[in-house]
C-alpha atoms as a PDB file:
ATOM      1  CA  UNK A   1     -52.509 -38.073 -41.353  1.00  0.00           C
ATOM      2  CA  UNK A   2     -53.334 -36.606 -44.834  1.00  0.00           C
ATOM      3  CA  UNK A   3     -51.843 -37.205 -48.126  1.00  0.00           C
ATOM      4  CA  UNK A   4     -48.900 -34.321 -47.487  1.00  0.00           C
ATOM      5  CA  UNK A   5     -48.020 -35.872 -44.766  1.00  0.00           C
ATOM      6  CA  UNK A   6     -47.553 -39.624 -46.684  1.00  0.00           C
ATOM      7  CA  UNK A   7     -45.704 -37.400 -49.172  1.00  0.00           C
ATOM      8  CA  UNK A   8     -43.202 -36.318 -46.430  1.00  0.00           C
ATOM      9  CA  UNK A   9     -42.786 -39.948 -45.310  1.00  0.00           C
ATOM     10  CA  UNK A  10     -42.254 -41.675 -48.766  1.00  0.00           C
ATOM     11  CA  UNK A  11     -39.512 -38.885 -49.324  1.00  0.00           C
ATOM     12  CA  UNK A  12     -38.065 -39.450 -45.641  1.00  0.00           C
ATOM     13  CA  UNK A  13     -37.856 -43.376 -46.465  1.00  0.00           C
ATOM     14  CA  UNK A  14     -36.319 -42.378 -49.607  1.00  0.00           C
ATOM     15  CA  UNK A  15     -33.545 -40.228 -48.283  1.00  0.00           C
ATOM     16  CA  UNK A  16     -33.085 -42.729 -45.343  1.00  0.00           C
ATOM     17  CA  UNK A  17     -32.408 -45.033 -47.561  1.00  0.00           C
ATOM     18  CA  UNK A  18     -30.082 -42.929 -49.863  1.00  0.00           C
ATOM     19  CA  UNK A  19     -27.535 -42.660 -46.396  1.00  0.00           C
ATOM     20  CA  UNK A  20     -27.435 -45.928 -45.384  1.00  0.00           C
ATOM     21  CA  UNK A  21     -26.350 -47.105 -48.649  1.00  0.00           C
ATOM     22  CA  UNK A  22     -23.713 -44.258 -48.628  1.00  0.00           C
ATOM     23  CA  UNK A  23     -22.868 -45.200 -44.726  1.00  0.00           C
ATOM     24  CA  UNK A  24     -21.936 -48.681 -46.231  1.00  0.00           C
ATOM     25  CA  UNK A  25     -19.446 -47.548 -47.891  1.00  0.00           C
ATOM     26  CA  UNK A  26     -17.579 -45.296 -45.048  1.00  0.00           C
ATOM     27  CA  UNK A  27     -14.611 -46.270 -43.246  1.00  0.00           C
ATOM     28  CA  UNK A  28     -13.254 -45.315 -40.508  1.00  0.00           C
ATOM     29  CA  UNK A  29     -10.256 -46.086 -38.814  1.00  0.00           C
ATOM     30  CA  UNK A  30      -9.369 -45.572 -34.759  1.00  0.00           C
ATOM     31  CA  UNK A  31      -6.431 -46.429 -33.049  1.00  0.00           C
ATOM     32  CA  UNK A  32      -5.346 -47.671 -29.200  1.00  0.00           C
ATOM     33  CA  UNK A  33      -3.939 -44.836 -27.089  1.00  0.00           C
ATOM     34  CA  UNK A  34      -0.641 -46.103 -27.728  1.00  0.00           C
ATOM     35  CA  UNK A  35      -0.836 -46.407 -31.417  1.00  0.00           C
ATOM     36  CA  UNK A  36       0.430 -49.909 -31.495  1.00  0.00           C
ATOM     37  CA  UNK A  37      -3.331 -51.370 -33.359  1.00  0.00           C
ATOM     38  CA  UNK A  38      -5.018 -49.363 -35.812  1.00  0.00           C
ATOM     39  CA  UNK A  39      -8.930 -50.635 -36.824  1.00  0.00           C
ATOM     40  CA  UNK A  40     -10.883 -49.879 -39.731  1.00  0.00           C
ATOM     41  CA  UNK A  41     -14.752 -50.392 -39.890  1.00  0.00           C
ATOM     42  CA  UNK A  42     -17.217 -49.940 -42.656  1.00  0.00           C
ATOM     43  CA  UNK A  43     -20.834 -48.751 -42.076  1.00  0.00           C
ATOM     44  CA  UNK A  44     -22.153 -52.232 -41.069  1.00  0.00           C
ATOM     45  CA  UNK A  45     -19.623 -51.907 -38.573  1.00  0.00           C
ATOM     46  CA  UNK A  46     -17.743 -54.733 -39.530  1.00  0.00           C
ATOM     47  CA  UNK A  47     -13.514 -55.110 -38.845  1.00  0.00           C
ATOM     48  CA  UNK A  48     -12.177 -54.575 -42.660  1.00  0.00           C
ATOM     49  CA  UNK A  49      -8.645 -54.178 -41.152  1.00  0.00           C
ATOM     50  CA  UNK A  50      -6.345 -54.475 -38.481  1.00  0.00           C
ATOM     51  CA  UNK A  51      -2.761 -52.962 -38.284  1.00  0.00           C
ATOM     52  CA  UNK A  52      -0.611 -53.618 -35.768  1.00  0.00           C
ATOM     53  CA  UNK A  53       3.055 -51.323 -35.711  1.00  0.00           C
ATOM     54  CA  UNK A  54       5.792 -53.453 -35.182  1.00  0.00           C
ATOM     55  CA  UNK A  55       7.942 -51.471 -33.732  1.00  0.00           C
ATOM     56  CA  UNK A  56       5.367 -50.652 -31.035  1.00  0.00           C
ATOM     57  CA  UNK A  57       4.919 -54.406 -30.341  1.00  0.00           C
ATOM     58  CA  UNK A  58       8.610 -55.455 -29.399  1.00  0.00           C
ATOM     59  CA  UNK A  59       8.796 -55.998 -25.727  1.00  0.00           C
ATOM     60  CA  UNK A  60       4.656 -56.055 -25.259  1.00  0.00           C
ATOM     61  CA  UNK A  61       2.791 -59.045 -23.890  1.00  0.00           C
ATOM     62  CA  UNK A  62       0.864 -60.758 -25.819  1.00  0.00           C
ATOM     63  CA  UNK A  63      -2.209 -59.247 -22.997  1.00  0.00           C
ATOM     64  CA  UNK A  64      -1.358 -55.755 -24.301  1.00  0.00           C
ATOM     65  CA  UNK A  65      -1.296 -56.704 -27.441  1.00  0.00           C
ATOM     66  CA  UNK A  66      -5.067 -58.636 -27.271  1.00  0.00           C
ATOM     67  CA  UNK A  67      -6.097 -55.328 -25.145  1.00  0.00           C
ATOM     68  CA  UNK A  68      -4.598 -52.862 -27.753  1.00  0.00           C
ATOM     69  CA  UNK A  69      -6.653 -54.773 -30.056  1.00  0.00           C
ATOM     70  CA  UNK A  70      -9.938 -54.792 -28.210  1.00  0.00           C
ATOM     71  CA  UNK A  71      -9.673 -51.097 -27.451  1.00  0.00           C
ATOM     72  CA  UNK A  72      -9.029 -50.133 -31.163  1.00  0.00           C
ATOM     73  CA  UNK A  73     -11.621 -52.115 -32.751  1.00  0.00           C
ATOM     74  CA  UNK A  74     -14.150 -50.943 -30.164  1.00  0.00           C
ATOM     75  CA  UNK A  75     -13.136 -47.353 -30.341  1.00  0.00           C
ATOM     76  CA  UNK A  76     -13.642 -47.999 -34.033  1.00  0.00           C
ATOM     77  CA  UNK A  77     -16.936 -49.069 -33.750  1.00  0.00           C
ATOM     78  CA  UNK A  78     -17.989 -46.333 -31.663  1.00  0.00           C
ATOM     79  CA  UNK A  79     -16.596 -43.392 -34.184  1.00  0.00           C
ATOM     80  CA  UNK A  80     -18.502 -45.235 -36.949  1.00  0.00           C
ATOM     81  CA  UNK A  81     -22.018 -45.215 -34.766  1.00  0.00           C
ATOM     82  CA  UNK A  82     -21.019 -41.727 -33.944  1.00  0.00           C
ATOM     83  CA  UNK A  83     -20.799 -40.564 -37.643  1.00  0.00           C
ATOM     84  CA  UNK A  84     -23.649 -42.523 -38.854  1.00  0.00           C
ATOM     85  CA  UNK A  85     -25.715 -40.861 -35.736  1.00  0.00           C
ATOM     86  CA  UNK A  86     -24.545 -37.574 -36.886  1.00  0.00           C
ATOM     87  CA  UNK A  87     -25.545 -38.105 -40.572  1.00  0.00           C
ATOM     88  CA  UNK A  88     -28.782 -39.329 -39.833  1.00  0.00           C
ATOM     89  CA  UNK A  89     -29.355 -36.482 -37.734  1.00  0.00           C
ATOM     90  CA  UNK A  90     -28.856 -34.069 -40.728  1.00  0.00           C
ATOM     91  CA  UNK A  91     -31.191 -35.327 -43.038  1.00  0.00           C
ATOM     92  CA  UNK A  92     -33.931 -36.001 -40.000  1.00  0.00           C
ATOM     93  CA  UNK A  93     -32.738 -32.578 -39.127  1.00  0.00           C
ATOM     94  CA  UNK A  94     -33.842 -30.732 -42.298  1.00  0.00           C
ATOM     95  CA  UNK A  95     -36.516 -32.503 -42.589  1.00  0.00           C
ATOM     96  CA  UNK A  96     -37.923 -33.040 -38.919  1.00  0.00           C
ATOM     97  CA  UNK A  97     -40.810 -35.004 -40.283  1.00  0.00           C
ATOM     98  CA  UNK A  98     -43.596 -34.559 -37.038  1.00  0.00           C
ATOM     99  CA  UNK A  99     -40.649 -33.636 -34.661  1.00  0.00           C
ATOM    100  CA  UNK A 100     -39.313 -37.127 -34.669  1.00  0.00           C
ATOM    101  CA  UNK A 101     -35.703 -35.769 -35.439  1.00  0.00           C
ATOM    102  CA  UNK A 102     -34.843 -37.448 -31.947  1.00  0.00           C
ATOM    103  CA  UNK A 103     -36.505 -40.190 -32.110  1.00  0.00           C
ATOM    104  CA  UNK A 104     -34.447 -41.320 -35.196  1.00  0.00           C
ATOM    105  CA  UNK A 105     -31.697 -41.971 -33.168  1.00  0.00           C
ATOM    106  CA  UNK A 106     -33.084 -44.769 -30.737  1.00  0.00           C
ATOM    107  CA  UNK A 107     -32.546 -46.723 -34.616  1.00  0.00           C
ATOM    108  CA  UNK A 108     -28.913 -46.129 -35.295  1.00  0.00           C
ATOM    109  CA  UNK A 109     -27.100 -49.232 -33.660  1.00  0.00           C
END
């Protein structure tokens, strides 16, 4: 490794660090297939919200409701890894410091 190649890492950290901070901040929001739950995530993929349609919940068990629940705040989740995998990928992308473009993925949880 010479001093070029130090250079290339310091800037990689750098931008690395620039997206996560910006993934922070991101929402995103996924519903159940039936639209009764809508659930919003941030970038640490923590539940910031739940909304649950009314209308859609008269005459539902309380079993659909929980499973409605589950399924939106997991589908959630997964869109949010999903983006963050995808931004990640452009920056490692561009800058495909010793091919390891792939390997930044194994770090995106």
């Amino acid at each position: 490794m010479n001093f070029k190649d130090v250079g290339q890492l310091m800037k990689a950290q750098s931008e690395l660090k620039k997206i996560q901070k910006r993934l922070k901040k991101n929402e995103i929001t996924a519903s159940s297939r039936d639209e009764m739950v809508k659930a919003t995530v941030n970038g640490d993929y923590e539940l910031v919200s739940i909304a649950i349609d009314e209308e859609k919940c008269k005459g539902s068990s309380i079993k659909t409701l929980e499973r409605n629940i589950t399924e939106a705040v997991n589908k959630a989740i997964a869109d949010a890894k999903e983006f963050s995998s995808q931004e990640m990928m452009k920056i490692s992308g561009e800058m495909d410091i010793f091919g390891m473009a792939n390997e930044l993925k194994k770090f995106i949880k």
